[in-house]
C-alpha atoms as a PDB file:
ATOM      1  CA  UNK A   1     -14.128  30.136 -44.248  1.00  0.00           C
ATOM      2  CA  UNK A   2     -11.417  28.036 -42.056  1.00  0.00           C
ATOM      3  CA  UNK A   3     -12.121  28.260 -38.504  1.00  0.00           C
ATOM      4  CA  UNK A   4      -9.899  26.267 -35.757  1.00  0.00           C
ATOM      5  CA  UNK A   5     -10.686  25.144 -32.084  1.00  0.00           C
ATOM      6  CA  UNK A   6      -7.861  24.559 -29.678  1.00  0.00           C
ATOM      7  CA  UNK A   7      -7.569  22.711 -26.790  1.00  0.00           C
ATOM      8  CA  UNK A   8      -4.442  21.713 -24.821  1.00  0.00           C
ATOM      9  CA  UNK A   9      -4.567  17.815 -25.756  1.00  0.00           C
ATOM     10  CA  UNK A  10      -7.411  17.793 -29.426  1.00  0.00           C
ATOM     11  CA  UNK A  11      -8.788  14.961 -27.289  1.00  0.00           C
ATOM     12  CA  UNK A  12     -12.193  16.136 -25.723  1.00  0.00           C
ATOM     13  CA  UNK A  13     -13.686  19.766 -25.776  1.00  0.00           C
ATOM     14  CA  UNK A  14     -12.211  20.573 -29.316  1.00  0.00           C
ATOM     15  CA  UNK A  15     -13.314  17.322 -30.692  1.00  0.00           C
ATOM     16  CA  UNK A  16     -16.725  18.296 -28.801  1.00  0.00           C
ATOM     17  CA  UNK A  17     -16.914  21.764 -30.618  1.00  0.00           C
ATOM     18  CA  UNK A  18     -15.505  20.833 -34.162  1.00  0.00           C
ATOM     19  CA  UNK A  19     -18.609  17.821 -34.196  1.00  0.00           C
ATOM     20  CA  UNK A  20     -20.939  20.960 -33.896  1.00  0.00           C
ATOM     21  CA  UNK A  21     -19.575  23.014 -35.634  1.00  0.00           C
ATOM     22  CA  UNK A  22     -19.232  20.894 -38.336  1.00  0.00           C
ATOM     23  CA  UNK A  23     -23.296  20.187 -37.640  1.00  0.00           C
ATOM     24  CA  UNK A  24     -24.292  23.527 -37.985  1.00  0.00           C
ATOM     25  CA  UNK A  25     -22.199  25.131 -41.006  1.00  0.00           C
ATOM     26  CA  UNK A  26     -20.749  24.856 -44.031  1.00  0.00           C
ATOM     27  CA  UNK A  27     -17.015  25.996 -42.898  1.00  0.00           C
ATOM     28  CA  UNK A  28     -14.095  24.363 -42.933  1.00  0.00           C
ATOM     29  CA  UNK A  29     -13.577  23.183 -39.460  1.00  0.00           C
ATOM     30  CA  UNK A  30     -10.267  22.119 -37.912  1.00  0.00           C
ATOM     31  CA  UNK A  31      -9.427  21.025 -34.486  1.00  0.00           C
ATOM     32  CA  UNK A  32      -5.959  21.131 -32.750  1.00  0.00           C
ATOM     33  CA  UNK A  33      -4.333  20.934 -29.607  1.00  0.00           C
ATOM     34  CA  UNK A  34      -0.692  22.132 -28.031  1.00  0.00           C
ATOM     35  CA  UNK A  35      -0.012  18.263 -27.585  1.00  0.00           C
ATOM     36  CA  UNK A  36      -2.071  15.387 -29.051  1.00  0.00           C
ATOM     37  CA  UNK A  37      -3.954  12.848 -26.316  1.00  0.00           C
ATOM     38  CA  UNK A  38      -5.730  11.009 -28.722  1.00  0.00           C
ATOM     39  CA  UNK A  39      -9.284  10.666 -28.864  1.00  0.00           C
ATOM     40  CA  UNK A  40     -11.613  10.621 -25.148  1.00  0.00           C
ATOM     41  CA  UNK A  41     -14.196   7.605 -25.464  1.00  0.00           C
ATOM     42  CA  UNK A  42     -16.279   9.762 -23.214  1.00  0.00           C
ATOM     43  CA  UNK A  43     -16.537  12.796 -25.674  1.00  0.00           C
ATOM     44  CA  UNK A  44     -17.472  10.214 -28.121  1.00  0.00           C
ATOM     45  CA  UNK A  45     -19.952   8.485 -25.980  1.00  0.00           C
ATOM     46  CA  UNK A  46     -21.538  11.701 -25.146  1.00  0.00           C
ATOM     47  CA  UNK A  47     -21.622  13.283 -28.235  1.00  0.00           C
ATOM     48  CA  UNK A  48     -23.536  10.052 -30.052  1.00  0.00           C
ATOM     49  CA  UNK A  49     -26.301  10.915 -27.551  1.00  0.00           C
ATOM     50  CA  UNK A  50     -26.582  13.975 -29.609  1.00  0.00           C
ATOM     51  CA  UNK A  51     -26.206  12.251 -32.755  1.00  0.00           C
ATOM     52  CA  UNK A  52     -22.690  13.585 -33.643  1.00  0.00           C
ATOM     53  CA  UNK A  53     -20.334  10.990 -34.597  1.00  0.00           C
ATOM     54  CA  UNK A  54     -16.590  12.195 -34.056  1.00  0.00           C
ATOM     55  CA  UNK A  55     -15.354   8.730 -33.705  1.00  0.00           C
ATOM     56  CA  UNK A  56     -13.223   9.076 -36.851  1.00  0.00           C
ATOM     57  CA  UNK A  57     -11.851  12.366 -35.842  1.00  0.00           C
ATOM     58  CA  UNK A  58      -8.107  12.647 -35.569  1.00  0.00           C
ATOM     59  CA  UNK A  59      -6.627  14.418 -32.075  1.00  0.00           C
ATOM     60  CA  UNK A  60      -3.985  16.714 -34.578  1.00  0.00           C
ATOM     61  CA  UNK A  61      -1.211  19.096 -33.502  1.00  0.00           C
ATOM     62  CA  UNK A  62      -1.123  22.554 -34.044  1.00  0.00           C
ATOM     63  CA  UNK A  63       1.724  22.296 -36.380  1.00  0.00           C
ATOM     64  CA  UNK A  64      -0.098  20.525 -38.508  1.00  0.00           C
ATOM     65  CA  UNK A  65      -1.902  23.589 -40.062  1.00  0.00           C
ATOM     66  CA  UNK A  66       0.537  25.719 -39.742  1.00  0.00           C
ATOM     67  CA  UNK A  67       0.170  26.643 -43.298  1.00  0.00           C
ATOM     68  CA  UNK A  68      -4.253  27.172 -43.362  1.00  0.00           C
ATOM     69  CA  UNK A  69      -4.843  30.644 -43.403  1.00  0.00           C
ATOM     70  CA  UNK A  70      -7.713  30.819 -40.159  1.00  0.00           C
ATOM     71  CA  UNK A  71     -10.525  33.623 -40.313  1.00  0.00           C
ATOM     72  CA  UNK A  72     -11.418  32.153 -36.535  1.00  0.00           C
ATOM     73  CA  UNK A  73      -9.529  30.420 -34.176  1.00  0.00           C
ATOM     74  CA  UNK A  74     -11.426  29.338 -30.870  1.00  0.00           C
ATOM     75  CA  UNK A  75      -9.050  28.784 -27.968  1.00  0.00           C
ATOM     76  CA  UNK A  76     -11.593  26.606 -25.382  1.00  0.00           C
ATOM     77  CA  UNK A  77      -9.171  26.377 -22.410  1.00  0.00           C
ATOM     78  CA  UNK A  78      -6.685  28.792 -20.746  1.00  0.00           C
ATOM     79  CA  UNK A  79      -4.028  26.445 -21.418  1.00  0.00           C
ATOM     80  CA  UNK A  80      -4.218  26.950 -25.314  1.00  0.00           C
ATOM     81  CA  UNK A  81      -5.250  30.215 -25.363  1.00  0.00           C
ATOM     82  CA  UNK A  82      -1.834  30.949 -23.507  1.00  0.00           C
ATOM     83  CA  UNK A  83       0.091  28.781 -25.745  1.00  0.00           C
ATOM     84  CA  UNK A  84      -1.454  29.335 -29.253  1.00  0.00           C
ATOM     85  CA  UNK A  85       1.579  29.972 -31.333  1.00  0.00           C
ATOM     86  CA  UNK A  86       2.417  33.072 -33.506  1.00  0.00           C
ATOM     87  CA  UNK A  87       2.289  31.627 -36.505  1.00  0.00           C
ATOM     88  CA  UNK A  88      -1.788  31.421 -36.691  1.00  0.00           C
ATOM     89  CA  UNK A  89      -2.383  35.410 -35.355  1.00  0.00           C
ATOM     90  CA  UNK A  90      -3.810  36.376 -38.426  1.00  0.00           C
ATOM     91  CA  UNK A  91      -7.823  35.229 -37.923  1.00  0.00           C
ATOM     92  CA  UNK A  92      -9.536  36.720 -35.288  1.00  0.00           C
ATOM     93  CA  UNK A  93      -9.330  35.157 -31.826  1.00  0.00           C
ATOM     94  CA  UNK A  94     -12.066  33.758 -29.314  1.00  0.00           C
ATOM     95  CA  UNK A  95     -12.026  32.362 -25.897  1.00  0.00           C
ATOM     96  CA  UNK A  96     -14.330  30.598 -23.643  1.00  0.00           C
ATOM     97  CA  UNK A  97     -12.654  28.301 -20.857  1.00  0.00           C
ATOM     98  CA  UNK A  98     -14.821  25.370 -20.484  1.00  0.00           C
ATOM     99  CA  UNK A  99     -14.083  22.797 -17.654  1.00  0.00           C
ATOM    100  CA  UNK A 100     -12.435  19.911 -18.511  1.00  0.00           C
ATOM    101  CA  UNK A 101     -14.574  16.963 -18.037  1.00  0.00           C
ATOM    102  CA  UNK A 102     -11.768  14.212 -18.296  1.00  0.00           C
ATOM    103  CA  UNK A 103     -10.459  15.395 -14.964  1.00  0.00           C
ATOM    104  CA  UNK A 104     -13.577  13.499 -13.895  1.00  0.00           C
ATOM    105  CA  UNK A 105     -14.733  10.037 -13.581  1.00  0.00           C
ATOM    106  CA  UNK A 106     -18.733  11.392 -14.037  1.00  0.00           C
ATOM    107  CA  UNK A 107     -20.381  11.542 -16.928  1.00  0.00           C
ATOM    108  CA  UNK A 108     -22.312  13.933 -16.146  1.00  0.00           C
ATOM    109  CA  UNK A 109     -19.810  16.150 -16.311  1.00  0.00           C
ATOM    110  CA  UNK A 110     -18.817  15.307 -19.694  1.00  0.00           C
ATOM    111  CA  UNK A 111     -22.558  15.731 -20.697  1.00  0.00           C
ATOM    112  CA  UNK A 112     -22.751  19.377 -19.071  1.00  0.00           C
ATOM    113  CA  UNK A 113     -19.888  20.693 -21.057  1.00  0.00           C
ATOM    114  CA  UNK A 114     -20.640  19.256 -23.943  1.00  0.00           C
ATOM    115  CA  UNK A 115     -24.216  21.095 -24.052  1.00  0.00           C
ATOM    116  CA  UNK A 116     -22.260  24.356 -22.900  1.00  0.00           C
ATOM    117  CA  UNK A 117     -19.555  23.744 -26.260  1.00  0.00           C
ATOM    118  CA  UNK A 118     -23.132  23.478 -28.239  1.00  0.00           C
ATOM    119  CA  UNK A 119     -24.696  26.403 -27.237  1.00  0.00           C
ATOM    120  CA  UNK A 120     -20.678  28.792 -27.355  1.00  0.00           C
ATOM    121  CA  UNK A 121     -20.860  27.188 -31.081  1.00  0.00           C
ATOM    122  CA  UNK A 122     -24.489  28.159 -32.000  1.00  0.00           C
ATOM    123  CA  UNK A 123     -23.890  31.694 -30.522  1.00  0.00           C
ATOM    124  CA  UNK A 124     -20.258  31.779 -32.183  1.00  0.00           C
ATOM    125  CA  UNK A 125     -21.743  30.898 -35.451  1.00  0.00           C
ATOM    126  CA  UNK A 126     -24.701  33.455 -35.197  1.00  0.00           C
ATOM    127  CA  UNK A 127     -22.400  36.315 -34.583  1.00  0.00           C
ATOM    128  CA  UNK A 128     -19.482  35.520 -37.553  1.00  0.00           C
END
């Protein structure tokens, strides 16, 4: 099963949710954004304390897959979920807006979405 999480930049809450997913199943798990921002040392930071390593995780574009054939595609901002392109309509579509922590200087907030991405991907992955 190929399942893809978007974001607007692939650089924090995708990352975030592709580390768990990856964690908890066996599924091919892609992450993409709209644009590409590159990596956010503070997803990576926060996500060792949870003993997920997505330091050698690419931030990808969208166009990159555009030939995978998704059975999931998890938008996890507005942003994407507005902008997701045509070309990827055929696997069923989920949502959840989660805050983005890199409009903040805390990490705390980084933290608090990243255990909200957890628990969306345990549900996600208990309902598919």
């Amino acid at each position: 099963m190929n399942i893809l999480v978007m974001c607007t930049g692939n650089s924090c809450r995708s990352q975030m949710a592709e580390g768990y997913l990856r964690k908890y199943s066996d599924h091919n798990i892609y992450s993409a954004g709209i644009e590409t921002h590159g990596l956010n040392k503070n997803a990576i930071m926060v996500m060792s304390y949870d003993d997920i390593d997505i330091s050698n995780h690419t931030s990808n574009s969208i166009d990159e897959f555009k030939d995978i054939e998704f059975d999931h595609i998890i938008t996890v901002c507005d942003h994407a979920k507005e902008s997701c392109p045509l070309f990827i309509s055929s696997g069923k579509r989920h949502h959840f807006n989660f805050t983005d922590p890199s409009k903040s200087d805390n990490i705390n907030d980084y933290i608090i979405v990243r255990d909200q991405i957890k628990e969306y991907c345990i549900r996600f992955l208990k309902s598919i």
